[in-house]
PDB file of N, CA and C in Angstrom:
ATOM      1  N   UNK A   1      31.967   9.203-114.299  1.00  0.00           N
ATOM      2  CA  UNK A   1      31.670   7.899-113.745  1.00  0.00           C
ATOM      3  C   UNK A   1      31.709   7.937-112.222  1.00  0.00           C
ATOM      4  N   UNK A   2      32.789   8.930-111.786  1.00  0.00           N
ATOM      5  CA  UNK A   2      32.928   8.138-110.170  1.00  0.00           C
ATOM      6  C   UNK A   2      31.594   9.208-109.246  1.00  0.00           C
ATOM      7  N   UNK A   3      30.986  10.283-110.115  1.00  0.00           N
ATOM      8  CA  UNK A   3      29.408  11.112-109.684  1.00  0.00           C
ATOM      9  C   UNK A   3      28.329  10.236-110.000  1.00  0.00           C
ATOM     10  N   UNK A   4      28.631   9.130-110.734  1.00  0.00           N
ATOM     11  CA  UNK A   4      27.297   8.631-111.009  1.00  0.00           C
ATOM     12  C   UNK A   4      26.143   8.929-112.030  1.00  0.00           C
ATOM     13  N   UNK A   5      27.279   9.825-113.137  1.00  0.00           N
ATOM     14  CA  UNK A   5      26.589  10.438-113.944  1.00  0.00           C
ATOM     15  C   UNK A   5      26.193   9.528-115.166  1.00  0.00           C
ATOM     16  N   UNK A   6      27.424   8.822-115.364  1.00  0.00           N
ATOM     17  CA  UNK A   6      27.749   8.289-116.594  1.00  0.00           C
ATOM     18  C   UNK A   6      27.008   6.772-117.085  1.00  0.00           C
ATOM     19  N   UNK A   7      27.108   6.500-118.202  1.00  0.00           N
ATOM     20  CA  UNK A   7      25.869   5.380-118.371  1.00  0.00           C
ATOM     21  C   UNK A   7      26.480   3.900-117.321  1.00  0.00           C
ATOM     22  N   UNK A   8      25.743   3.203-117.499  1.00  0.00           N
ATOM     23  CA  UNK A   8      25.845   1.779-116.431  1.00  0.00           C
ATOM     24  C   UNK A   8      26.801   1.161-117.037  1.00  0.00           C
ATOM     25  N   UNK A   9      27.625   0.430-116.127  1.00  0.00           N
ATOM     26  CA  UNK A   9      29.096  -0.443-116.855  1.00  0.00           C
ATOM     27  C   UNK A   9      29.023  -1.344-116.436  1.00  0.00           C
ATOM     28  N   UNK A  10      30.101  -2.249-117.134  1.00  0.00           N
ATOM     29  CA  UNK A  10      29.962  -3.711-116.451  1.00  0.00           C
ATOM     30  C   UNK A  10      31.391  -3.439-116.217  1.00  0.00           C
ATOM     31  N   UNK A  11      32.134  -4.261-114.919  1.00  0.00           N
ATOM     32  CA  UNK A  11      33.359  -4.522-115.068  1.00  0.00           C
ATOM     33  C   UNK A  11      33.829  -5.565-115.368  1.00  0.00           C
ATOM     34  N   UNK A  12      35.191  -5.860-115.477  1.00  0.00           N
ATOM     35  CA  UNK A  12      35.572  -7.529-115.802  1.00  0.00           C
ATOM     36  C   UNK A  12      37.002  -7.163-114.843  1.00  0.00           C
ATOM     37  N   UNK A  13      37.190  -7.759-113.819  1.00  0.00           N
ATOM     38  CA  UNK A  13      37.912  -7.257-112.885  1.00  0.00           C
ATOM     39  C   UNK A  13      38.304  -6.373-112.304  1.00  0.00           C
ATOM     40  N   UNK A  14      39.580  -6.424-111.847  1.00  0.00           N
ATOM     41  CA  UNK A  14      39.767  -5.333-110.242  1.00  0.00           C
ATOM     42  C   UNK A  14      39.867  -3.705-112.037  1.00  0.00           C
ATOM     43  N   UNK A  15      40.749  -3.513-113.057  1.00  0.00           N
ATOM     44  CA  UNK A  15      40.569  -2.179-113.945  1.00  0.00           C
ATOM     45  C   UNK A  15      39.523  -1.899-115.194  1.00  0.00           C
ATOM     46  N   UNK A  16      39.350  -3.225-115.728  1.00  0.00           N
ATOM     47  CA  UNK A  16      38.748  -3.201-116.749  1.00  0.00           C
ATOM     48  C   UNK A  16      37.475  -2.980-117.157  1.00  0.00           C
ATOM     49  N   UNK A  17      36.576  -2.138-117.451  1.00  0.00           N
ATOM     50  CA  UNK A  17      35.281  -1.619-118.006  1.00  0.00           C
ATOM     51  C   UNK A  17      34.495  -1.747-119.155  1.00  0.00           C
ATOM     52  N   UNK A  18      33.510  -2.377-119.069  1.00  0.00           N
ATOM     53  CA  UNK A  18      32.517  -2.134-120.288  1.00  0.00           C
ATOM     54  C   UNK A  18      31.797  -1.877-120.179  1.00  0.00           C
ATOM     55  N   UNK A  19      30.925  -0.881-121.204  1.00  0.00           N
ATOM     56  CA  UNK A  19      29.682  -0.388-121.389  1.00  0.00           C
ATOM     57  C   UNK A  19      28.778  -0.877-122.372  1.00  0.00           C
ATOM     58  N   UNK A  20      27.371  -1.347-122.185  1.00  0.00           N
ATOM     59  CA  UNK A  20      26.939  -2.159-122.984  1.00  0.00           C
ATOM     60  C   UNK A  20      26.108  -1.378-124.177  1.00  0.00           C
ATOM     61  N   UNK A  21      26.120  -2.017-125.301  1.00  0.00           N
ATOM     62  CA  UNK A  21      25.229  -0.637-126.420  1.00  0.00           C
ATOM     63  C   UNK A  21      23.802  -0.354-126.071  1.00  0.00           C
ATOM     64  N   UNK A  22      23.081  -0.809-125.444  1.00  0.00           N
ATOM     65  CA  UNK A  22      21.526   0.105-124.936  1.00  0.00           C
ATOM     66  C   UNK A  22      22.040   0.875-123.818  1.00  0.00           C
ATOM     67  N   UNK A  23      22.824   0.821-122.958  1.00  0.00           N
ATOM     68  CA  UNK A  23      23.416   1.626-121.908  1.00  0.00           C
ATOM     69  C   UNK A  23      23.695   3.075-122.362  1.00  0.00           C
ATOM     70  N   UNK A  24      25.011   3.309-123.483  1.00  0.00           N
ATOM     71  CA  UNK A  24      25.372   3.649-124.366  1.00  0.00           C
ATOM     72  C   UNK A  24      24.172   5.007-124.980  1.00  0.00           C
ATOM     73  N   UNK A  25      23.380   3.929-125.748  1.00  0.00           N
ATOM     74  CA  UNK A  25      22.483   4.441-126.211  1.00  0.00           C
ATOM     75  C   UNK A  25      21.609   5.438-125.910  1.00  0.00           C
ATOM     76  N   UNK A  26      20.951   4.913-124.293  1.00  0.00           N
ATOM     77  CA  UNK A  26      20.177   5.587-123.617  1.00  0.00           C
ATOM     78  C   UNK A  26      20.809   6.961-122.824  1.00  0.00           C
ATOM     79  N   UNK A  27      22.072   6.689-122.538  1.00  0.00           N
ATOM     80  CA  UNK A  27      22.894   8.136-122.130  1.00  0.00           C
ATOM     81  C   UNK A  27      22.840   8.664-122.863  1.00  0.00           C
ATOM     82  N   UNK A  28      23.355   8.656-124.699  1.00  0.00           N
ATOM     83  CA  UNK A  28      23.441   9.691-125.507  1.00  0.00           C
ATOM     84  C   UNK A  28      22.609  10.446-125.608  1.00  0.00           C
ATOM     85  N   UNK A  29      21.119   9.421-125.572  1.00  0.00           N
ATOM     86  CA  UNK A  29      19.139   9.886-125.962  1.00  0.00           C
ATOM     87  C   UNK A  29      19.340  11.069-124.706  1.00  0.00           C
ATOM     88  N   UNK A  30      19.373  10.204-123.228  1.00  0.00           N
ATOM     89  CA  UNK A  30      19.437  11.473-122.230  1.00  0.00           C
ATOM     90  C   UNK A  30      20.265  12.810-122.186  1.00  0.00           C
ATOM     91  N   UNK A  31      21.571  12.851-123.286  1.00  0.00           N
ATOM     92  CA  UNK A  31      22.321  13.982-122.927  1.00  0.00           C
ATOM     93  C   UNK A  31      21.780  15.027-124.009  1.00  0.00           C
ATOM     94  N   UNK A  32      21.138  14.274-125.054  1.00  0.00           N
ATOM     95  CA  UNK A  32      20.595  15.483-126.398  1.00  0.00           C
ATOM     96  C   UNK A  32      19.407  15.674-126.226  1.00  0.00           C
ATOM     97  N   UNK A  33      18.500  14.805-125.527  1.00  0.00           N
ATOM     98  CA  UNK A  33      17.366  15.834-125.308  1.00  0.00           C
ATOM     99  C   UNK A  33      17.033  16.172-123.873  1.00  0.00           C
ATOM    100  N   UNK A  34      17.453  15.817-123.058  1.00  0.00           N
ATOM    101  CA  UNK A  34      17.467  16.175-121.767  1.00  0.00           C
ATOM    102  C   UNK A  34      16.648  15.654-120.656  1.00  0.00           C
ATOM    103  N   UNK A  35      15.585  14.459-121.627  1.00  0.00           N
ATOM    104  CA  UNK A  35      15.136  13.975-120.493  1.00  0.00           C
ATOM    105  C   UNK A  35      15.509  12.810-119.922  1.00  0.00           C
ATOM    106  N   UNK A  36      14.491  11.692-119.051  1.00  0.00           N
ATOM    107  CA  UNK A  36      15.841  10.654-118.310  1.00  0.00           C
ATOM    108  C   UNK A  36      14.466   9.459-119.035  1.00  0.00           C
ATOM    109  N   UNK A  37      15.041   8.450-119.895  1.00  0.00           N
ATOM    110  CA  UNK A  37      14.300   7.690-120.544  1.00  0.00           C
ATOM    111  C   UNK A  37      14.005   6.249-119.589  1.00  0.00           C
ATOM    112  N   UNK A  38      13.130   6.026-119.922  1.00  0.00           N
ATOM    113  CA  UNK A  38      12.863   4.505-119.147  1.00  0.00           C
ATOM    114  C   UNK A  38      13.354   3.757-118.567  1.00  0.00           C
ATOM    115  N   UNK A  39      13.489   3.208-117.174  1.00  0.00           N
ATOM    116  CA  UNK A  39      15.009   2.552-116.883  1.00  0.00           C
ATOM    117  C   UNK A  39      14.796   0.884-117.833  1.00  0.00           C
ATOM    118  N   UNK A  40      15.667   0.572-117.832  1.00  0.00           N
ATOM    119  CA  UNK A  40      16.759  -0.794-118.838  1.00  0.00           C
ATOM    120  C   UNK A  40      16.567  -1.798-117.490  1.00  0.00           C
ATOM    121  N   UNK A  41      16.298  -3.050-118.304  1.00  0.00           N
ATOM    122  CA  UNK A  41      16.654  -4.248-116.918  1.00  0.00           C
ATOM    123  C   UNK A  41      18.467  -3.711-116.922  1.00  0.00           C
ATOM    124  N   UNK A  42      18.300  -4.515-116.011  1.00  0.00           N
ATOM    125  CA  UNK A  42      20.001  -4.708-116.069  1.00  0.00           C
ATOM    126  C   UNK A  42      20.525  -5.232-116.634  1.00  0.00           C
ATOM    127  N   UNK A  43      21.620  -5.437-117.286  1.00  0.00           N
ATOM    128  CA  UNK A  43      22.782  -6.181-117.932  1.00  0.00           C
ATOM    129  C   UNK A  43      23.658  -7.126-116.867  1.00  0.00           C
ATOM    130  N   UNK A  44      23.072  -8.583-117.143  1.00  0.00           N
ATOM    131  CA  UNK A  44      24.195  -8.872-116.591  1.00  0.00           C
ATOM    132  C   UNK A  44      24.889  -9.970-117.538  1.00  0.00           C
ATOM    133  N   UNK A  45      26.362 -10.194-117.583  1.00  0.00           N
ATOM    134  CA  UNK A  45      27.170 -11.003-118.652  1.00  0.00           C
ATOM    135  C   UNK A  45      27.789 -12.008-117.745  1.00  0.00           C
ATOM    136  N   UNK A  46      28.026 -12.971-118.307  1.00  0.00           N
ATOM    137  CA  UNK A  46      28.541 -14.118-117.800  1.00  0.00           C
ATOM    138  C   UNK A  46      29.997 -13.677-117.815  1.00  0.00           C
ATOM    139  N   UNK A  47      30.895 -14.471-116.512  1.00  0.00           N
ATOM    140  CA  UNK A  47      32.337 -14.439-116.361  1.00  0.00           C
ATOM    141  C   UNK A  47      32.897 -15.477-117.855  1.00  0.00           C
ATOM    142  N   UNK A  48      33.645 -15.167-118.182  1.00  0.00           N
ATOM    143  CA  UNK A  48      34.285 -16.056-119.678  1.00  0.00           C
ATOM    144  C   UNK A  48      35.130 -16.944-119.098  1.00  0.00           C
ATOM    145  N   UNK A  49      34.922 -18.157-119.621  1.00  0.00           N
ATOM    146  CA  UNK A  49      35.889 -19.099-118.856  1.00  0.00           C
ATOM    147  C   UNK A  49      37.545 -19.061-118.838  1.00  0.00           C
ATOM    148  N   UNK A  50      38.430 -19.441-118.086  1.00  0.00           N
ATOM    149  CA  UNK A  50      39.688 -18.908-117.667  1.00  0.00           C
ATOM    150  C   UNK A  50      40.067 -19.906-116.487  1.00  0.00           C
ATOM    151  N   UNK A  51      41.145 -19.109-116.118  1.00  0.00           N
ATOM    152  CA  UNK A  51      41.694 -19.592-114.826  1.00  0.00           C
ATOM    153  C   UNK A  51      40.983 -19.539-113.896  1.00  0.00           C
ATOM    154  N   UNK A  52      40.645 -20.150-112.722  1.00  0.00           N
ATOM    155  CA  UNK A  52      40.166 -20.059-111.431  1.00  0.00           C
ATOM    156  C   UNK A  52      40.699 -18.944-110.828  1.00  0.00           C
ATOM    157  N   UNK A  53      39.878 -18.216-110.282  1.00  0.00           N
ATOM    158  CA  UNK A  53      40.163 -17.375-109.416  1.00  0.00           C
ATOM    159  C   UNK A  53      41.089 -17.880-107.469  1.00  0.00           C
ATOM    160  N   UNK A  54      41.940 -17.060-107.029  1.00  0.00           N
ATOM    161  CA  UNK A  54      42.812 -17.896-106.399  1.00  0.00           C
ATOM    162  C   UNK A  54      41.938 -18.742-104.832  1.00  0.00           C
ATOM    163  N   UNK A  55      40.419 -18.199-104.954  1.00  0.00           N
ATOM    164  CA  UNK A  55      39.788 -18.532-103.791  1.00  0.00           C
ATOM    165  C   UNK A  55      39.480 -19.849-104.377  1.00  0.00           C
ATOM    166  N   UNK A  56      38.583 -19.543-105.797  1.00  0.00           N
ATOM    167  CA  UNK A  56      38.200 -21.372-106.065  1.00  0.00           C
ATOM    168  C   UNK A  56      39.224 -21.985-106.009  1.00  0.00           C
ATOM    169  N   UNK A  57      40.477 -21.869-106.665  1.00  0.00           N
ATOM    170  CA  UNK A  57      41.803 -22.674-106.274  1.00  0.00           C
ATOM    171  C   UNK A  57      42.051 -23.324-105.179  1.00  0.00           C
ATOM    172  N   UNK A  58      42.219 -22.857-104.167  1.00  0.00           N
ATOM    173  CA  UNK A  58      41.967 -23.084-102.776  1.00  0.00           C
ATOM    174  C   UNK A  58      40.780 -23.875-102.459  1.00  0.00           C
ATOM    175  N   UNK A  59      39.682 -23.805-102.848  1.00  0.00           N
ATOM    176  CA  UNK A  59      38.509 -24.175-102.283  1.00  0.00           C
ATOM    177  C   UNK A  59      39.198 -25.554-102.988  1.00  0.00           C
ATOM    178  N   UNK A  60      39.611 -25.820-104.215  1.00  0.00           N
ATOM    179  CA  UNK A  60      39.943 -27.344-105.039  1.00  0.00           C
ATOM    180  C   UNK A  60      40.529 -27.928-104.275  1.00  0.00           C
ATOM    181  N   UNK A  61      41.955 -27.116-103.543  1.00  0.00           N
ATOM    182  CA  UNK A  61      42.847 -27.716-103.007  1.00  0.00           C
ATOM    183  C   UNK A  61      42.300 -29.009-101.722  1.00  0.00           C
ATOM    184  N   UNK A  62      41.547 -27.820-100.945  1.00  0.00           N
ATOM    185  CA  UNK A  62      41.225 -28.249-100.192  1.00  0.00           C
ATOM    186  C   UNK A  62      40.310 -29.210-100.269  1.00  0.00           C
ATOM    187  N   UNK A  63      39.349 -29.190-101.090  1.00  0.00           N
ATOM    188  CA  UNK A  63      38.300 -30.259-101.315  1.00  0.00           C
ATOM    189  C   UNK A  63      39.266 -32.037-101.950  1.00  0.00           C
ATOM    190  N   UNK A  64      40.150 -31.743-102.285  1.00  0.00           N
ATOM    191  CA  UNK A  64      41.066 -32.607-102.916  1.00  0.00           C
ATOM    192  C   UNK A  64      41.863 -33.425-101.872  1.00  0.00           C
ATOM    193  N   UNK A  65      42.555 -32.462-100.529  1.00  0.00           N
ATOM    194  CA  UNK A  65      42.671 -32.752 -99.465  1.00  0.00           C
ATOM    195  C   UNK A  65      41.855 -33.515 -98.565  1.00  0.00           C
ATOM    196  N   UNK A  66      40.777 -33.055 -98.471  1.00  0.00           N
ATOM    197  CA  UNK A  66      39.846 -34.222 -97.405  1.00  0.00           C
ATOM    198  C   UNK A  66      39.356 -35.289 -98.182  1.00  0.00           C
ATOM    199  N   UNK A  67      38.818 -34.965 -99.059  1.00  0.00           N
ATOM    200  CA  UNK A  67      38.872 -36.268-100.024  1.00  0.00           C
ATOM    201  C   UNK A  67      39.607 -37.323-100.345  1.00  0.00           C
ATOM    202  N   UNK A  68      40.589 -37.116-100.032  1.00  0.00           N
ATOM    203  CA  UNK A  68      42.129 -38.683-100.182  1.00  0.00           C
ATOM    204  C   UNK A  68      42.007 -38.749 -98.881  1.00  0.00           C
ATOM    205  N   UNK A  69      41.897 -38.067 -97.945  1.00  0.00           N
ATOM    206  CA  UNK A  69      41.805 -38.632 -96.203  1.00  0.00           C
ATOM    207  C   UNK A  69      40.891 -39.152 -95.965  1.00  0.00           C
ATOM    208  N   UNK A  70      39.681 -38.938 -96.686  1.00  0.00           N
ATOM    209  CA  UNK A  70      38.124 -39.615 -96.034  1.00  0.00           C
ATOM    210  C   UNK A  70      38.403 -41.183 -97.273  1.00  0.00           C
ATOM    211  N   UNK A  71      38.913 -40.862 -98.397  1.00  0.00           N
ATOM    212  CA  UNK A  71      39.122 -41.996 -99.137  1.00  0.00           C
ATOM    213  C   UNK A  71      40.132 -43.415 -98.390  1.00  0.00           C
ATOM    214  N   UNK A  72      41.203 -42.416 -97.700  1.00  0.00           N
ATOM    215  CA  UNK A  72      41.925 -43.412 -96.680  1.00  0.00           C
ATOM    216  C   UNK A  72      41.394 -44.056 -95.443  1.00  0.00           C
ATOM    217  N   UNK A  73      40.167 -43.332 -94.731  1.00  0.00           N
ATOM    218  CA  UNK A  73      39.727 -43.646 -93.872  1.00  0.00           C
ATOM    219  C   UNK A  73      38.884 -44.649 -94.347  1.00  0.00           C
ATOM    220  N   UNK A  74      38.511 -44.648 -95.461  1.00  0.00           N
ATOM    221  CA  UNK A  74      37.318 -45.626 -95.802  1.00  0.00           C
ATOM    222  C   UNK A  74      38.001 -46.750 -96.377  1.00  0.00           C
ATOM    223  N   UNK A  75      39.150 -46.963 -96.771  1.00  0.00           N
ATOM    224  CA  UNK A  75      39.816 -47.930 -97.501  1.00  0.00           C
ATOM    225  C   UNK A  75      40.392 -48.853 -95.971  1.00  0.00           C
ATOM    226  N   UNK A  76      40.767 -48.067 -94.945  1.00  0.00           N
ATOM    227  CA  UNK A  76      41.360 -48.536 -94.077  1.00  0.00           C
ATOM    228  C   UNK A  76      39.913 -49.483 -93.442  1.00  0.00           C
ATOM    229  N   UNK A  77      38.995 -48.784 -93.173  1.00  0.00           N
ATOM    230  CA  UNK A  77      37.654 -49.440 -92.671  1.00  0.00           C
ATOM    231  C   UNK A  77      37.644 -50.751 -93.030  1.00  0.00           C
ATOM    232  N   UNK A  78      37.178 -50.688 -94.371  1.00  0.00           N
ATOM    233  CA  UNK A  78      36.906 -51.867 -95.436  1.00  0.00           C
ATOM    234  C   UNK A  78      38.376 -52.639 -94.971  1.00  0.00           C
ATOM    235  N   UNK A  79      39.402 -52.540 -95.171  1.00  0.00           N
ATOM    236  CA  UNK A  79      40.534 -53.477 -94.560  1.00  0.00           C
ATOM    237  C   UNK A  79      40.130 -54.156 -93.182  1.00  0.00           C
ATOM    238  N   UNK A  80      39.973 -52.687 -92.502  1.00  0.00           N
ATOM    239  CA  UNK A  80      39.108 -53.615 -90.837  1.00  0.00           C
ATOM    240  C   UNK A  80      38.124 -54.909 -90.932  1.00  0.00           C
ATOM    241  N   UNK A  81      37.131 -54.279 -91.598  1.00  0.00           N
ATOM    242  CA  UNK A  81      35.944 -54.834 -91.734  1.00  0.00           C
ATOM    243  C   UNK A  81      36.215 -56.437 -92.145  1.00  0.00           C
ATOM    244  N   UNK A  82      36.782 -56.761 -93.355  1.00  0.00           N
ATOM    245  CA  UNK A  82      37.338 -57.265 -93.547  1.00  0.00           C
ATOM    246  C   UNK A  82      38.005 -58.622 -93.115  1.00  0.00           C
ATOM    247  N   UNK A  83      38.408 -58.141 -92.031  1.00  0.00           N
ATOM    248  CA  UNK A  83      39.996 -58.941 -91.463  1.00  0.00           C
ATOM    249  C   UNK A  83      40.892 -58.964 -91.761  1.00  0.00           C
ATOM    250  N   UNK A  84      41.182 -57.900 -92.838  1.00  0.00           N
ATOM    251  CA  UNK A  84      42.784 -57.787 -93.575  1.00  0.00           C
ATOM    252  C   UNK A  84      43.696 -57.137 -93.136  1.00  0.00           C
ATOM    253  N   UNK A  85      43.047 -56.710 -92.483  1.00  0.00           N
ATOM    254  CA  UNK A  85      44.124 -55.410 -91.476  1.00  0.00           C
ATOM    255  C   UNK A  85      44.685 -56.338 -90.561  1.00  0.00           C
ATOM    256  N   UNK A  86      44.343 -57.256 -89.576  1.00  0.00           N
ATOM    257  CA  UNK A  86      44.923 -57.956 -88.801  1.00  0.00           C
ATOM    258  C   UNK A  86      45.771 -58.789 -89.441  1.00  0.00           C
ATOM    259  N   UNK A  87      45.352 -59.465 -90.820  1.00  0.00           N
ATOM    260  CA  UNK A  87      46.334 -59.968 -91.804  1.00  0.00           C
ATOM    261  C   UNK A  87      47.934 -59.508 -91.247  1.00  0.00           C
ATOM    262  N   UNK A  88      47.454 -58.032 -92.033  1.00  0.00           N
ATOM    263  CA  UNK A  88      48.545 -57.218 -92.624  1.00  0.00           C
ATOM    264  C   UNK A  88      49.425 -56.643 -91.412  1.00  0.00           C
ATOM    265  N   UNK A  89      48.825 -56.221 -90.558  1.00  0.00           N
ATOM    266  CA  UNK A  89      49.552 -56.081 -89.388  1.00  0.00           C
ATOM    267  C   UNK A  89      50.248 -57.215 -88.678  1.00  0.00           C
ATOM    268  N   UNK A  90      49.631 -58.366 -88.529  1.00  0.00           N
ATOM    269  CA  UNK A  90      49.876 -59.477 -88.232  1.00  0.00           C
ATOM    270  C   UNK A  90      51.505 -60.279 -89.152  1.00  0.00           C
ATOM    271  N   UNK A  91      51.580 -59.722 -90.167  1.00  0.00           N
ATOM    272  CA  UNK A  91      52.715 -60.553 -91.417  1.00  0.00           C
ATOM    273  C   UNK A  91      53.850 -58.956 -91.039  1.00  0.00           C
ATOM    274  N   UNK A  92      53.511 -57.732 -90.407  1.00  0.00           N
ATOM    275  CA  UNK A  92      54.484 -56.672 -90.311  1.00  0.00           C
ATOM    276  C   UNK A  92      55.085 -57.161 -89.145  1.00  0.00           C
ATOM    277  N   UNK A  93      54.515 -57.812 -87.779  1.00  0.00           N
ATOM    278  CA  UNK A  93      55.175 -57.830 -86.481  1.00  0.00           C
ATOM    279  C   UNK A  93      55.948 -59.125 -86.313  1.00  0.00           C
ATOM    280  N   UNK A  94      55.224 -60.206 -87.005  1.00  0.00           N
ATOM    281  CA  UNK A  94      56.395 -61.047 -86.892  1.00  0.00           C
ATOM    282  C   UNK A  94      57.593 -61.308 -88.197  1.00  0.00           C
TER     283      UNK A  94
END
């Protein structure tokens, strides 16, 4: 594998390996008769659903973060807009 000899793999993270059965296949065809057979589209497999990886995590966090601040900024507006804010400030000072 690490010459580049060996049939095409898929990985599924940072150790884990698979090889798909036409992959498979077509190495064995190439090692018993010796010639190099047609190339294969590629294989590609979908990630299986799971945990977030720790970047999307982060990316949530953060999207979750500006989102309650832009939600506060806009709630506070609408109070401005309003006249409730002067209300409300107004019933805190005296």
């Amino acid at each position: 594998m690490s010459e580049g000899r060996g049939p095409a793999s898929v990985t599924y993270g940072k150790r884990d390996r698979g090889f798909p059965v036409a992959a498979l296949d077509a190495f064995i065809l190439q090692r018993m008769t010796g010639h190099e057979p047609a190339p294969s589209e590629p294989v590609t497999l979908k990630r299986r659903p799971g945990r977030p990886r720790k970047t999307e995590q982060r990316d949530q966090r953060q999207m979750a973060h500006w989102s309650s601040i832009m939600m506060a900024a806009f709630l506070t507006y609408l109070l401005w807009a309003y006249g409730f804010l002067d209300m409300i400030t107004g019933c805190i000072t005296n």
